[in-house]
Protein backbone atom coordinates (compact mmCIF):
# COMPACT_ATOMS: atom_id res chain seq x y z
CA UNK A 1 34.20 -141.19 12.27
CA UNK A 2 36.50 -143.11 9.44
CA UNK A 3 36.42 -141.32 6.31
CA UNK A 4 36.93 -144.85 4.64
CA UNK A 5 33.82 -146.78 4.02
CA UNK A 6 34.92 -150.68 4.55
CA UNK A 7 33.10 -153.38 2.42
CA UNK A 8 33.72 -157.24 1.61
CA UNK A 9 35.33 -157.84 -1.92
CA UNK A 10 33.62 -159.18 -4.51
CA UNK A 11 34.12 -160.93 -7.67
CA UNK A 12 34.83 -157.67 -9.12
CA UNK A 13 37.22 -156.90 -6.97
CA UNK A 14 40.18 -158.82 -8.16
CA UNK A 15 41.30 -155.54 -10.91
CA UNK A 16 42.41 -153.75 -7.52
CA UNK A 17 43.56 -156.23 -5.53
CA UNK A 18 45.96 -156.68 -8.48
CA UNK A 19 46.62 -153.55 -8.61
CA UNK A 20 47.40 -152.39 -4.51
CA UNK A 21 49.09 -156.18 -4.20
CA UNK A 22 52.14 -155.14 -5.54
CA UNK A 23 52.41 -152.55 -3.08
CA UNK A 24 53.73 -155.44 -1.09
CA UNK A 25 56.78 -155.89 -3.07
CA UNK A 26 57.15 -159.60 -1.39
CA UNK A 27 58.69 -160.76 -4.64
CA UNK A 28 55.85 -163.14 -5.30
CA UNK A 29 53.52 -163.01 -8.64
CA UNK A 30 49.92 -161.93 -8.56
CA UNK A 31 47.39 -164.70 -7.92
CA UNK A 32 45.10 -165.45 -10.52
CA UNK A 33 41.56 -164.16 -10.60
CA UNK A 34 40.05 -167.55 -10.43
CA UNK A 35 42.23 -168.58 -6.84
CA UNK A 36 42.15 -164.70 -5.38
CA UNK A 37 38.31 -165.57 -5.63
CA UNK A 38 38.32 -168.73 -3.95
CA UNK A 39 41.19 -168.92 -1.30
CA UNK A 40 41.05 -164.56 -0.35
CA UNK A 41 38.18 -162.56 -1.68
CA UNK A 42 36.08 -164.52 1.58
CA UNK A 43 38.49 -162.68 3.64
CA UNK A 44 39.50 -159.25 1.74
CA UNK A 45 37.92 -155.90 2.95
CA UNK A 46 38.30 -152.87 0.70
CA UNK A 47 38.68 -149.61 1.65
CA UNK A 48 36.95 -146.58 -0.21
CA UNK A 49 37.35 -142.90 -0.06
CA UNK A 50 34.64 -140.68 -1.85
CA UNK A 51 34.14 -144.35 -4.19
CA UNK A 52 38.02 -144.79 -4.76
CA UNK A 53 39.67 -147.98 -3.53
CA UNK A 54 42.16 -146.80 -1.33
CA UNK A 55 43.63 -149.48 0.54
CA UNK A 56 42.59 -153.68 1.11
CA UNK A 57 43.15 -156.18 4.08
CA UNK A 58 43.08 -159.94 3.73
CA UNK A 59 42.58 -160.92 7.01
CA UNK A 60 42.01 -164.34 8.31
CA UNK A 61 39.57 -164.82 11.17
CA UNK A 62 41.00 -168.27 13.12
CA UNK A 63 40.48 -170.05 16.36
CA UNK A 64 39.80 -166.45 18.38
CA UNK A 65 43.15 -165.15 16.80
CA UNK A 66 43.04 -162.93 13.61
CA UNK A 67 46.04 -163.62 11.23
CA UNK A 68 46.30 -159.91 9.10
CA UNK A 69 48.23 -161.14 5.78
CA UNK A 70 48.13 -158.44 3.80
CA UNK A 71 47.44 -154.33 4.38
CA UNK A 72 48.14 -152.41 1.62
CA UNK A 73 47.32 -148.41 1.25
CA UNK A 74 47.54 -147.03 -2.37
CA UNK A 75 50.50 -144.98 -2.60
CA UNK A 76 49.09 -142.13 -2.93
CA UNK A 77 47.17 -142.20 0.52
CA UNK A 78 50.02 -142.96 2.42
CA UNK A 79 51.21 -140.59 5.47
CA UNK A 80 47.32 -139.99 5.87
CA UNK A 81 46.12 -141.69 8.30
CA UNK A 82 44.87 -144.16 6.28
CA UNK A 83 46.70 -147.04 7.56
CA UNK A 84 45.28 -146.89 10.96
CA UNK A 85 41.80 -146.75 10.17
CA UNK A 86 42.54 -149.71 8.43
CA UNK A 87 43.02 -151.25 11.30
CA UNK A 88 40.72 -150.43 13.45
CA UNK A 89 38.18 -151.68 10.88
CA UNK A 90 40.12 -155.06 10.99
CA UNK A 91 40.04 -154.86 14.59
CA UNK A 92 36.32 -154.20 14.34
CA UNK A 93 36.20 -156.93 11.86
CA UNK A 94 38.09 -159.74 13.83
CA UNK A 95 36.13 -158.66 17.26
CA UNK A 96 32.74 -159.60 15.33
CA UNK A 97 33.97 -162.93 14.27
CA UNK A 98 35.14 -163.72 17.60
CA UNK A 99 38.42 -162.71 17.48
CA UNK A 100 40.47 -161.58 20.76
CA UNK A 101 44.18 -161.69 19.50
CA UNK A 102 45.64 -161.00 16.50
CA UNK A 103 49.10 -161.31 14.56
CA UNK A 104 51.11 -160.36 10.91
CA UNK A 105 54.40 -159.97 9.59
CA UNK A 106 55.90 -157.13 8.27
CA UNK A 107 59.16 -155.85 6.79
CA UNK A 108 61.12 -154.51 10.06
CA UNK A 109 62.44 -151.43 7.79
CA UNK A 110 59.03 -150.33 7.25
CA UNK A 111 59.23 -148.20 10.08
CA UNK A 112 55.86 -146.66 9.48
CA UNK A 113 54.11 -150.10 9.75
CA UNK A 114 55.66 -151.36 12.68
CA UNK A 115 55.26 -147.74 15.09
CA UNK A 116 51.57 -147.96 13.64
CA UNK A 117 51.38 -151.44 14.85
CA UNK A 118 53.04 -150.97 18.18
CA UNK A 119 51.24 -147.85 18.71
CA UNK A 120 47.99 -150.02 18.54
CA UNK A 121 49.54 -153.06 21.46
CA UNK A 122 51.35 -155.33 18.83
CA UNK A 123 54.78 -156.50 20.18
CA UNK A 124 57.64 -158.00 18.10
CA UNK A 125 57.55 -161.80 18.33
CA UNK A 126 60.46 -163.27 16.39
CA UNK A 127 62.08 -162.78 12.89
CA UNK A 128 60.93 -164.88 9.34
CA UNK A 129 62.92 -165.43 6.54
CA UNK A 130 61.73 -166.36 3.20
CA UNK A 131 64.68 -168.28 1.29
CA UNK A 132 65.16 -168.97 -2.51
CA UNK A 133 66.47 -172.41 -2.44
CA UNK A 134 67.35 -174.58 -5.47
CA UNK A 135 66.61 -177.75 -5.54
CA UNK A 136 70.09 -178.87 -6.78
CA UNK A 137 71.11 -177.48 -3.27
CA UNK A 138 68.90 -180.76 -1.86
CA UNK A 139 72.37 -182.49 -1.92
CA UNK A 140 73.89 -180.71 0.41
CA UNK A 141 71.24 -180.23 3.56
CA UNK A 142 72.16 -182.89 6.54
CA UNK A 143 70.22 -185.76 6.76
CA UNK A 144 68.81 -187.17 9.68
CA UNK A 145 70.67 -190.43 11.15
CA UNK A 146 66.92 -192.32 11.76
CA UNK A 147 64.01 -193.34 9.09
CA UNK A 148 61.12 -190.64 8.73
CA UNK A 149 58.10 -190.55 6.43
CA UNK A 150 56.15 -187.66 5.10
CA UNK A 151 53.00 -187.97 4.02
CA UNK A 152 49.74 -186.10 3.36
CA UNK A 153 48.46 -184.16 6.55
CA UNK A 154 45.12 -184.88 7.80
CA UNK A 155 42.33 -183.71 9.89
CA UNK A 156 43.16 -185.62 12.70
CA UNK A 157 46.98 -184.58 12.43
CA UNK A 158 45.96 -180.69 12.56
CA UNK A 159 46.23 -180.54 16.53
CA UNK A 160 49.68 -182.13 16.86
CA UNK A 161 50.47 -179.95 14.21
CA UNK A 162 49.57 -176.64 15.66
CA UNK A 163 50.67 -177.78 19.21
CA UNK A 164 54.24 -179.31 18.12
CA UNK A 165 55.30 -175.43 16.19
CA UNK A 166 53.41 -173.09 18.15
CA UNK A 167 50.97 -172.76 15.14
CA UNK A 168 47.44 -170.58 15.76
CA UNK A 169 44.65 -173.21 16.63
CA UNK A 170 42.54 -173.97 13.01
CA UNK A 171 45.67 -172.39 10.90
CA UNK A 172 46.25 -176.02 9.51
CA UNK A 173 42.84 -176.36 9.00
CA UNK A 174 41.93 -172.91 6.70
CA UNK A 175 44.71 -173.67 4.76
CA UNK A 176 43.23 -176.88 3.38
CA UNK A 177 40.14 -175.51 3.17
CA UNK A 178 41.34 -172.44 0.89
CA UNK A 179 42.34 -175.25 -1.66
CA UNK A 180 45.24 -175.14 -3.84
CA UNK A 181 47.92 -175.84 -1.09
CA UNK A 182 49.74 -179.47 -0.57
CA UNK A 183 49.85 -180.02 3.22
CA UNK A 184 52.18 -182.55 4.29
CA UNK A 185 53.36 -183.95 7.82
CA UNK A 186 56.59 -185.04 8.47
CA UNK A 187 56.60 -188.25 10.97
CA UNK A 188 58.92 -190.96 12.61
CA UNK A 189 57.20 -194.21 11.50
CA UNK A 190 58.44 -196.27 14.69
CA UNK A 191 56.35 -193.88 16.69
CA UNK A 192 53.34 -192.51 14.26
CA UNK A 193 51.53 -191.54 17.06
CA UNK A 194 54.33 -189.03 18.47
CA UNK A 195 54.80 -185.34 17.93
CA UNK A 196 55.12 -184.91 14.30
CA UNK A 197 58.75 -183.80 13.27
CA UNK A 198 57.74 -181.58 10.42
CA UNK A 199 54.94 -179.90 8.42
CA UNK A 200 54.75 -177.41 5.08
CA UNK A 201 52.17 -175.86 3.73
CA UNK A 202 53.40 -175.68 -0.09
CA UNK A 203 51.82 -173.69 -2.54
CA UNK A 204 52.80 -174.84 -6.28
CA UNK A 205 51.83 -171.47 -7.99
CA UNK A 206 54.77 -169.71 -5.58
CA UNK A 207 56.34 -172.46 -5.48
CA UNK A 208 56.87 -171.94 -2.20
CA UNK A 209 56.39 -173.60 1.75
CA UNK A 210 54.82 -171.34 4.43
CA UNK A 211 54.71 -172.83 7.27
CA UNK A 212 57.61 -174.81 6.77
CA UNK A 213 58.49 -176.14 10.34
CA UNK A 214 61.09 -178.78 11.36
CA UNK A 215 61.96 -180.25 14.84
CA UNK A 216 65.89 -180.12 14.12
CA UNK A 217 67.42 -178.90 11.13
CA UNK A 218 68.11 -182.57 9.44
CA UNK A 219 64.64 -183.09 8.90
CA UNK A 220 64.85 -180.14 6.17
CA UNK A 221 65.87 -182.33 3.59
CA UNK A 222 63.19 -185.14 4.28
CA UNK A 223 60.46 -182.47 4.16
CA UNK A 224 61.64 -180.86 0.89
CA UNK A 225 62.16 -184.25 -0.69
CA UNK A 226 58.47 -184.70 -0.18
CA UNK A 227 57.58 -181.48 -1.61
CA UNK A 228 59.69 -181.66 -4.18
CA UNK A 229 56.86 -183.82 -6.62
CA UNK A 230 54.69 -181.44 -5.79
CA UNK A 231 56.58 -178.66 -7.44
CA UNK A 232 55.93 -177.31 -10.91
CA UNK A 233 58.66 -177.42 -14.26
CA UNK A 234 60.30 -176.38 -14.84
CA UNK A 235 61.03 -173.59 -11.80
CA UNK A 236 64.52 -174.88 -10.21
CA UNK A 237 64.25 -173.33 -7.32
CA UNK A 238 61.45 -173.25 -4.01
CA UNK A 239 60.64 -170.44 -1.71
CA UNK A 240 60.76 -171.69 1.69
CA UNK A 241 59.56 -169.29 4.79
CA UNK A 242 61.43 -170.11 7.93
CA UNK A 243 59.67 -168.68 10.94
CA UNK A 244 61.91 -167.89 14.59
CA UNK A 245 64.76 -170.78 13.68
CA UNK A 246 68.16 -169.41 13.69
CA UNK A 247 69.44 -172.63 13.72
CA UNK A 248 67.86 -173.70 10.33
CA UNK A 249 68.19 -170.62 8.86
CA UNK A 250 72.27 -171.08 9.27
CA UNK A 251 71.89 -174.86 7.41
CA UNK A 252 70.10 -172.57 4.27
CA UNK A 253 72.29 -170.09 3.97
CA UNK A 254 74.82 -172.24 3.92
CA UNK A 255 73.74 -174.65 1.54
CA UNK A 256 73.91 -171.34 -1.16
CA UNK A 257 70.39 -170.46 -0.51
CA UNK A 258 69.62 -166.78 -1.10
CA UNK A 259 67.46 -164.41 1.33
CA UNK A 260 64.36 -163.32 -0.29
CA UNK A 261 62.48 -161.19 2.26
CA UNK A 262 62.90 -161.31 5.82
CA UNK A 263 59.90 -160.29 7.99
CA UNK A 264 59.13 -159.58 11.75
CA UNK A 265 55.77 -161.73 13.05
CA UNK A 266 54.20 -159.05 15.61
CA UNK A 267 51.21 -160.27 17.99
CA UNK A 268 48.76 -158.84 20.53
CA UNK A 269 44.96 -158.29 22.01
CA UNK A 270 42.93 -156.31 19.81
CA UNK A 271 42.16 -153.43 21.65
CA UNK A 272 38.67 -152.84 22.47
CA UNK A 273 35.99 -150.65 20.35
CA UNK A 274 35.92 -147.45 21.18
């Protein structure tokens, strides 16, 4: 048996998710208490040994596919073990709410991470990079040679969405329900009702875009355009996550933008209890 006892966060909560958030060392600041509690506490588990908090999981139960965001053991439990009964509680976790796949990202130099995730059926998927782009680099992105529109993503988009950039079925969907987030869809107005060429998920507290996904890499500059009124002053720059686009991530880079993190997405089945 686990000698961590796993609980849902509460309110009172947020003091060590502050704290063990850092751990991540993504570069991004700490949420505030009042949008941990409504966009993660629903979906944080804490982790207690002998009634210290050890270690958290924000974990986000989707269509049958669990999306782990964070997992974070305290420093001073690392090499212990700790890590994988973590998981298994997420496992546990993700099985109960119907769950039969799951996925995260994770630094591919954090060589503990990754040979506990493989050991537990995760495979490498494809390679993320999280930019630091200015906006005064706007100028210099290609622009596509044909008229496209972006504008606010709906309900009714969120399958085209999902379908058109290999998205997990409801992601679109829990991220405007978490509030906060602008969601917008990039389209080709002669044809509304084709695949839609684009879609971000910006946050304005980063500021940053994750998903950002583009059909070519011209439509970029379009998509950012439209985020760009979204952003907050006076930051003069945007984070934007490019996810298994080597072509796109070549048009950043060499528009001056500056690597930030780069990630590995790893997926599998959750293995069974027992």
């Amino acid at each position: 048996m686990s000698r961590l006892a796993a609980r849902p966060a509460s309110p009172a909560d947020y003091d060590h998710f502050a704290r063990l958030f850092v751990e991540l060392d993504t570069g991004n600041p700490i949420l505030p208490r009042d949008r941990w509690e409504s966009a993660l506490a629903r979906d944080t588990l804490f982790f207690e040994e002998r009634g210290e908090v050890v270690a958290y999981a924000y974990v986000q139960p989707l269509r049958g596919v669990g999306y782990v965001r964070h997992v974070v053991v305290a420093p001073s439990h690392r090499g212990r073990g700790v890590g994988g009964d973590v998981m298994r509680a997420v496992a546990a976790h993700l099985r109960g709410r119907g769950c039969t796949r799951w996925c995260l990202n994770v630094k591919p130099d954090n060589t503990a991470a990754v040979r506990l995730y493989r050991s537990i059926g995760m495979e490498h998927a494809y390679l993320l990079t999280t930019f630091e782009l200015p906006w005064s680099a706007l100028e210099r992105l290609p622009r596509p040679s044909r008229p496209v529109v972006a504008r606010p993503a709906q309900p009714s988009d969120d399958a085209a969405i999902e379908a058109a950039f290999a998205l997990v079925s409801g992601q679109v969907a829990d991220a405007r329900d978490r509030g906060g987030l602008v969601l917008l869809c990039l389209v080709d107005p002669a044809t509304p009702d084709a695949a839609p060429l684009g879609y971000a998920s910006f946050d304005p507290f980063l500021p940053g875009a994750f998903p950002f996904r583009v059909a070519a890499p011209e439509l970029a500059a379009p998509l950012l355009d439209a985020i760009c009124p979204h952003a907050p002053r006076p930051p003069e720059a945007v984070l934007v996550t490019v996810e298994d686009d080597d072509a796109l991530v070549a048009v950043l880079r060499d528009t001056g933008a500056t690597v930030q993190l780069v990630g590995a997405h790893f997926r599998g089945e959750i293995p069974a209890a027992g």
